[in-house]
C-alpha atoms as a PDB file:
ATOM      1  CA  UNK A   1      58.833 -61.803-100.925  1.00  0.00           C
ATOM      2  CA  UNK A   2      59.006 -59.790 -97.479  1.00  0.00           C
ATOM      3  CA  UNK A   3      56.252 -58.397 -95.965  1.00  0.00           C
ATOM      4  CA  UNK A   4      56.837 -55.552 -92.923  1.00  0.00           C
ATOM      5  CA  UNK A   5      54.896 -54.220 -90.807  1.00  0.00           C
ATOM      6  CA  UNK A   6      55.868 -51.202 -88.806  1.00  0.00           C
ATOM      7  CA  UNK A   7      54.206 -50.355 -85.510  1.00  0.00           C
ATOM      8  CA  UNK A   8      54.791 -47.866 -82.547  1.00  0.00           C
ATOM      9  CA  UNK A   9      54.062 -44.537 -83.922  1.00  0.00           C
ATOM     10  CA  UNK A  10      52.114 -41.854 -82.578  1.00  0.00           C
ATOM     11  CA  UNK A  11      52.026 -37.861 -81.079  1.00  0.00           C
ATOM     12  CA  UNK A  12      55.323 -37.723 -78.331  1.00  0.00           C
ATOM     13  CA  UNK A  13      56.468 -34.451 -76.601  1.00  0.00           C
ATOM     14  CA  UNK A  14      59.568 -33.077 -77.971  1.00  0.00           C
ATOM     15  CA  UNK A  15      62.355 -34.734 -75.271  1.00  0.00           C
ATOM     16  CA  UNK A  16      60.744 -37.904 -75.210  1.00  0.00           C
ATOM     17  CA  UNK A  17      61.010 -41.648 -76.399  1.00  0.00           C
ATOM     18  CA  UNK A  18      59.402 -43.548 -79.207  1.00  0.00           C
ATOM     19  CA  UNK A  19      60.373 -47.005 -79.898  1.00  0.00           C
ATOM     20  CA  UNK A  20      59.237 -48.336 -83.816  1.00  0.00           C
ATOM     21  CA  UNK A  21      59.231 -51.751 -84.557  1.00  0.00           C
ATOM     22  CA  UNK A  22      59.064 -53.664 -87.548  1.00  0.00           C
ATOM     23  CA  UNK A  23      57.795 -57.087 -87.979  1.00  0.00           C
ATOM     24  CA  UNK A  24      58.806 -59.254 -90.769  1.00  0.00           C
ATOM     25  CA  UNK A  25      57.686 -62.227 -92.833  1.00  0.00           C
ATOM     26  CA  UNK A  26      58.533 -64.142 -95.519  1.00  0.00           C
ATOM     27  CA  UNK A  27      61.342 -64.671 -96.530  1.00  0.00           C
ATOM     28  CA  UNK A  28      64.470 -65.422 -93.680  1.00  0.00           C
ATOM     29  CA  UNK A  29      64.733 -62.802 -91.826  1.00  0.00           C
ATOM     30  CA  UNK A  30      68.182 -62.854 -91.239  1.00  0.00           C
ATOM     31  CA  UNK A  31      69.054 -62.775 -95.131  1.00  0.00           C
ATOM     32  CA  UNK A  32      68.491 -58.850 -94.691  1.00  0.00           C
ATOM     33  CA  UNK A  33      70.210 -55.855 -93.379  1.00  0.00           C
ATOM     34  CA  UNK A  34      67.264 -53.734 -91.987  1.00  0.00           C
ATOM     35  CA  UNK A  35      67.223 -50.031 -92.589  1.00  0.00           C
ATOM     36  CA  UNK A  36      64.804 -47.007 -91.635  1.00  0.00           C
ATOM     37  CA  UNK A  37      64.063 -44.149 -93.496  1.00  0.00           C
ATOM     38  CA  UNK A  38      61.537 -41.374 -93.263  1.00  0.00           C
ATOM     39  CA  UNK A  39      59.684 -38.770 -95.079  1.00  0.00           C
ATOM     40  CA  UNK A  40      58.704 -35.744 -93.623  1.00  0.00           C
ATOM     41  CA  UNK A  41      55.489 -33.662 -95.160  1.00  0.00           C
ATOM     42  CA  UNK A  42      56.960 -31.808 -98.793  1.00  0.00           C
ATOM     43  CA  UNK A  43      60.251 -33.385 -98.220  1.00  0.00           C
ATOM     44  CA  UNK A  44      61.953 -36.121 -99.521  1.00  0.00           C
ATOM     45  CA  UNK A  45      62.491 -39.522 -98.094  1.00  0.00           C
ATOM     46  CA  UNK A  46      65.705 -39.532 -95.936  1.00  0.00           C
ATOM     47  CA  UNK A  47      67.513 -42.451 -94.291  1.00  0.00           C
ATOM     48  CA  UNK A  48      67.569 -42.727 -90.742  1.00  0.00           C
ATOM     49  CA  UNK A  49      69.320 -45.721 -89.807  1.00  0.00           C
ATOM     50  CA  UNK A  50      70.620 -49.390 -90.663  1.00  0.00           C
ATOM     51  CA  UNK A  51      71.873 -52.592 -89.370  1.00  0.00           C
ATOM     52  CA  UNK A  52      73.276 -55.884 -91.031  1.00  0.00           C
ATOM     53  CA  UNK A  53      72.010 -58.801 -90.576  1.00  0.00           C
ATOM     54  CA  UNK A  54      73.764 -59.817 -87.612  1.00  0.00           C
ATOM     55  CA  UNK A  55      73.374 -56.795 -85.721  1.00  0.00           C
ATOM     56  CA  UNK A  56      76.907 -56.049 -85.448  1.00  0.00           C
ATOM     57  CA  UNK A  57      77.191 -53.482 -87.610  1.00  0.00           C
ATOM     58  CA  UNK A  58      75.159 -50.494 -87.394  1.00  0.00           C
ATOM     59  CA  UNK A  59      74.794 -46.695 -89.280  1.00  0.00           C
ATOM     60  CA  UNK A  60      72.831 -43.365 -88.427  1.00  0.00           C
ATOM     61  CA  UNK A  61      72.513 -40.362 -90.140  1.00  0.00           C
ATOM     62  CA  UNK A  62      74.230 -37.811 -88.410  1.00  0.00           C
ATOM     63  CA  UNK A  63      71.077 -35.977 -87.624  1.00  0.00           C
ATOM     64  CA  UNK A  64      69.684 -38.990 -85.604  1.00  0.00           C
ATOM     65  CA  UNK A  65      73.223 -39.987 -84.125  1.00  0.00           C
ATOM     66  CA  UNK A  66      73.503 -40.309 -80.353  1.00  0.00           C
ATOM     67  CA  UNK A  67      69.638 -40.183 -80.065  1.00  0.00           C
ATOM     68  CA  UNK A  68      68.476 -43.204 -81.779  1.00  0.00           C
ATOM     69  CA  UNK A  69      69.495 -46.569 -81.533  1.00  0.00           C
ATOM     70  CA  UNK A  70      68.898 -49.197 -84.296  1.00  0.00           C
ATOM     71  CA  UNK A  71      68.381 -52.817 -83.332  1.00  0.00           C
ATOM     72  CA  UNK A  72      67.592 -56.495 -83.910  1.00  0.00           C
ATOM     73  CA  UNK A  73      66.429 -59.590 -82.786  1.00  0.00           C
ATOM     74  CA  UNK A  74      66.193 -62.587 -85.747  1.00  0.00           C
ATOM     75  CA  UNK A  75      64.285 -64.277 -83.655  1.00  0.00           C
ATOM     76  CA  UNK A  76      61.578 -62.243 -83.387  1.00  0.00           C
ATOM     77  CA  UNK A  77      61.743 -61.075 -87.038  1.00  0.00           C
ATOM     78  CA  UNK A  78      61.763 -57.817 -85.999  1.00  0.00           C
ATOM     79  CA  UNK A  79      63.977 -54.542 -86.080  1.00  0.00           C
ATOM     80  CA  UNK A  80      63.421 -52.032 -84.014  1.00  0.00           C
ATOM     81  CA  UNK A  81      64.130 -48.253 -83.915  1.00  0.00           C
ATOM     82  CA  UNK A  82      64.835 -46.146 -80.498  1.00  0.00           C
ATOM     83  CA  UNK A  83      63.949 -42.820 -80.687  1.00  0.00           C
ATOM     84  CA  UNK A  84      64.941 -40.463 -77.734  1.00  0.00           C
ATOM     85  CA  UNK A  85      65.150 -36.939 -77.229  1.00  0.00           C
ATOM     86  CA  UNK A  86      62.642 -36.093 -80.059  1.00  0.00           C
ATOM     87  CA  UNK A  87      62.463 -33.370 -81.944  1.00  0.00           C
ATOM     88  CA  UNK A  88      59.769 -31.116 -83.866  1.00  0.00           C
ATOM     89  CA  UNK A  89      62.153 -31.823 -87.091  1.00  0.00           C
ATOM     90  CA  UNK A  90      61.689 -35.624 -85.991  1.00  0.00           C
ATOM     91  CA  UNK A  91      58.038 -35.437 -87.042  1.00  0.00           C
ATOM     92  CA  UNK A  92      57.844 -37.489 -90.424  1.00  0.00           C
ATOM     93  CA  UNK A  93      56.443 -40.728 -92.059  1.00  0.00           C
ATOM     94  CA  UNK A  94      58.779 -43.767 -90.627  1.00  0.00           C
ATOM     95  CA  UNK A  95      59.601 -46.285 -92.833  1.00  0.00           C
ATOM     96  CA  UNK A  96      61.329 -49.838 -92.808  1.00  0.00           C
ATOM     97  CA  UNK A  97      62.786 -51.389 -95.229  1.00  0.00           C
ATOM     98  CA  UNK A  98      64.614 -54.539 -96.260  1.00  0.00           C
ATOM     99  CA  UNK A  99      68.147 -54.825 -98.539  1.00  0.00           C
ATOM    100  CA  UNK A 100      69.360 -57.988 -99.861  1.00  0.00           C
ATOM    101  CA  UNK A 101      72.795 -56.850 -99.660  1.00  0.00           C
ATOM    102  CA  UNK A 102      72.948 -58.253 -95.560  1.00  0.00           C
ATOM    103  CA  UNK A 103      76.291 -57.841 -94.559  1.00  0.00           C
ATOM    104  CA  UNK A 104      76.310 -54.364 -94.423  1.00  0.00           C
ATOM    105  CA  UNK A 105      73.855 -51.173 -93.314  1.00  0.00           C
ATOM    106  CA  UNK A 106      72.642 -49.578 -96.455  1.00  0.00           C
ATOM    107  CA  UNK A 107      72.162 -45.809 -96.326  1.00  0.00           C
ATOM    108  CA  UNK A 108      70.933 -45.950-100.288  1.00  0.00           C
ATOM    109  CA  UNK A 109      67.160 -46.524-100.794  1.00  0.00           C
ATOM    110  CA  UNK A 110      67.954 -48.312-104.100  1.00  0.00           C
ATOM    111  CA  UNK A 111      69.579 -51.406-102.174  1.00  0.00           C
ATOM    112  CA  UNK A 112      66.410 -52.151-100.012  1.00  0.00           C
ATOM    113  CA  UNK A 113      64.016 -54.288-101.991  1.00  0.00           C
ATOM    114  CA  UNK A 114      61.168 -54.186 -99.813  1.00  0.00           C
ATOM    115  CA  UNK A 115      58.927 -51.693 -97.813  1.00  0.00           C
ATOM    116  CA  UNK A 116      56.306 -51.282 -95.010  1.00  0.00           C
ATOM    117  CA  UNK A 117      53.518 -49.221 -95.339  1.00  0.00           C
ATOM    118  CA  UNK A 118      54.978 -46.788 -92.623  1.00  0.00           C
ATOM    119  CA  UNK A 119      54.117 -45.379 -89.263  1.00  0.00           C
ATOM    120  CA  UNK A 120      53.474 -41.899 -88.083  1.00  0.00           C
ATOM    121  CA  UNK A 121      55.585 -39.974 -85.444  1.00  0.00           C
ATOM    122  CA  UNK A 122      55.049 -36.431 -84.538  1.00  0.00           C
ATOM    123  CA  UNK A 123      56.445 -34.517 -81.678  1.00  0.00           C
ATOM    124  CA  UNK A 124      55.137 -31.806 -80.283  1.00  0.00           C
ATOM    125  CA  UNK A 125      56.468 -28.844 -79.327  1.00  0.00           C
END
């Protein structure tokens, strides 16, 4: 079992920075590529971002690429998510999530075994 935690949320202007975090327990931490997703309100869930195990090896959805930045430290038990330049269309229920399958970023929800409860972001316009 994996338990995660995400934290970091809140109301940001549109143009400015968030950063998410995720903390992790349980099992090792670094038997897991990470991955975010979120859901945004009468929309499905989405993915947002991954990153293997290692850190080395990283994946965005092209709607977050060049604005956020997906990253790890395994000794910390954390992953963390970037978010800069916000947007309105940014606003949504973040989610982290945990996939088995470590040595590579999983954009598929049906890889990731485990979930946190999620975290609230909304930007204002």
């Amino acid at each position: 079992q994996v338990q995660l935690v995400e934290s970091g949320g809140g109301l940001v202007q549109a143009g400015g920075s968030l950063r998410l975090s995720c903390a992790a327990s349980g099992r090792t931490f670094s038997s897991y590529a990470m991955g975010w997703f979120r859901q945004a309100p009468g929309k499905e869930r989405e993915f947002v971002a991954a990153i293997n195990w290692s850190g080395g090896i990283t994946a965005y959805a092209d709607s977050v690429k060049g604005r956020f930045t997906i990253s790890r430290d395994n000794a910390k038990n954390t992953v963390y998510l970037q978010m800069n330049s916000l947007k309105g269309e940014d606003t949504a229920v973040y989610y982290c999530a945990a996939d088995p399958q470590r040595y590579s970023p999983g954009r598929l929800e049906g890889r990731y075994d485990y979930w946190g409860q999620g975290t609230q972001v909304t930007v204002s316009s």
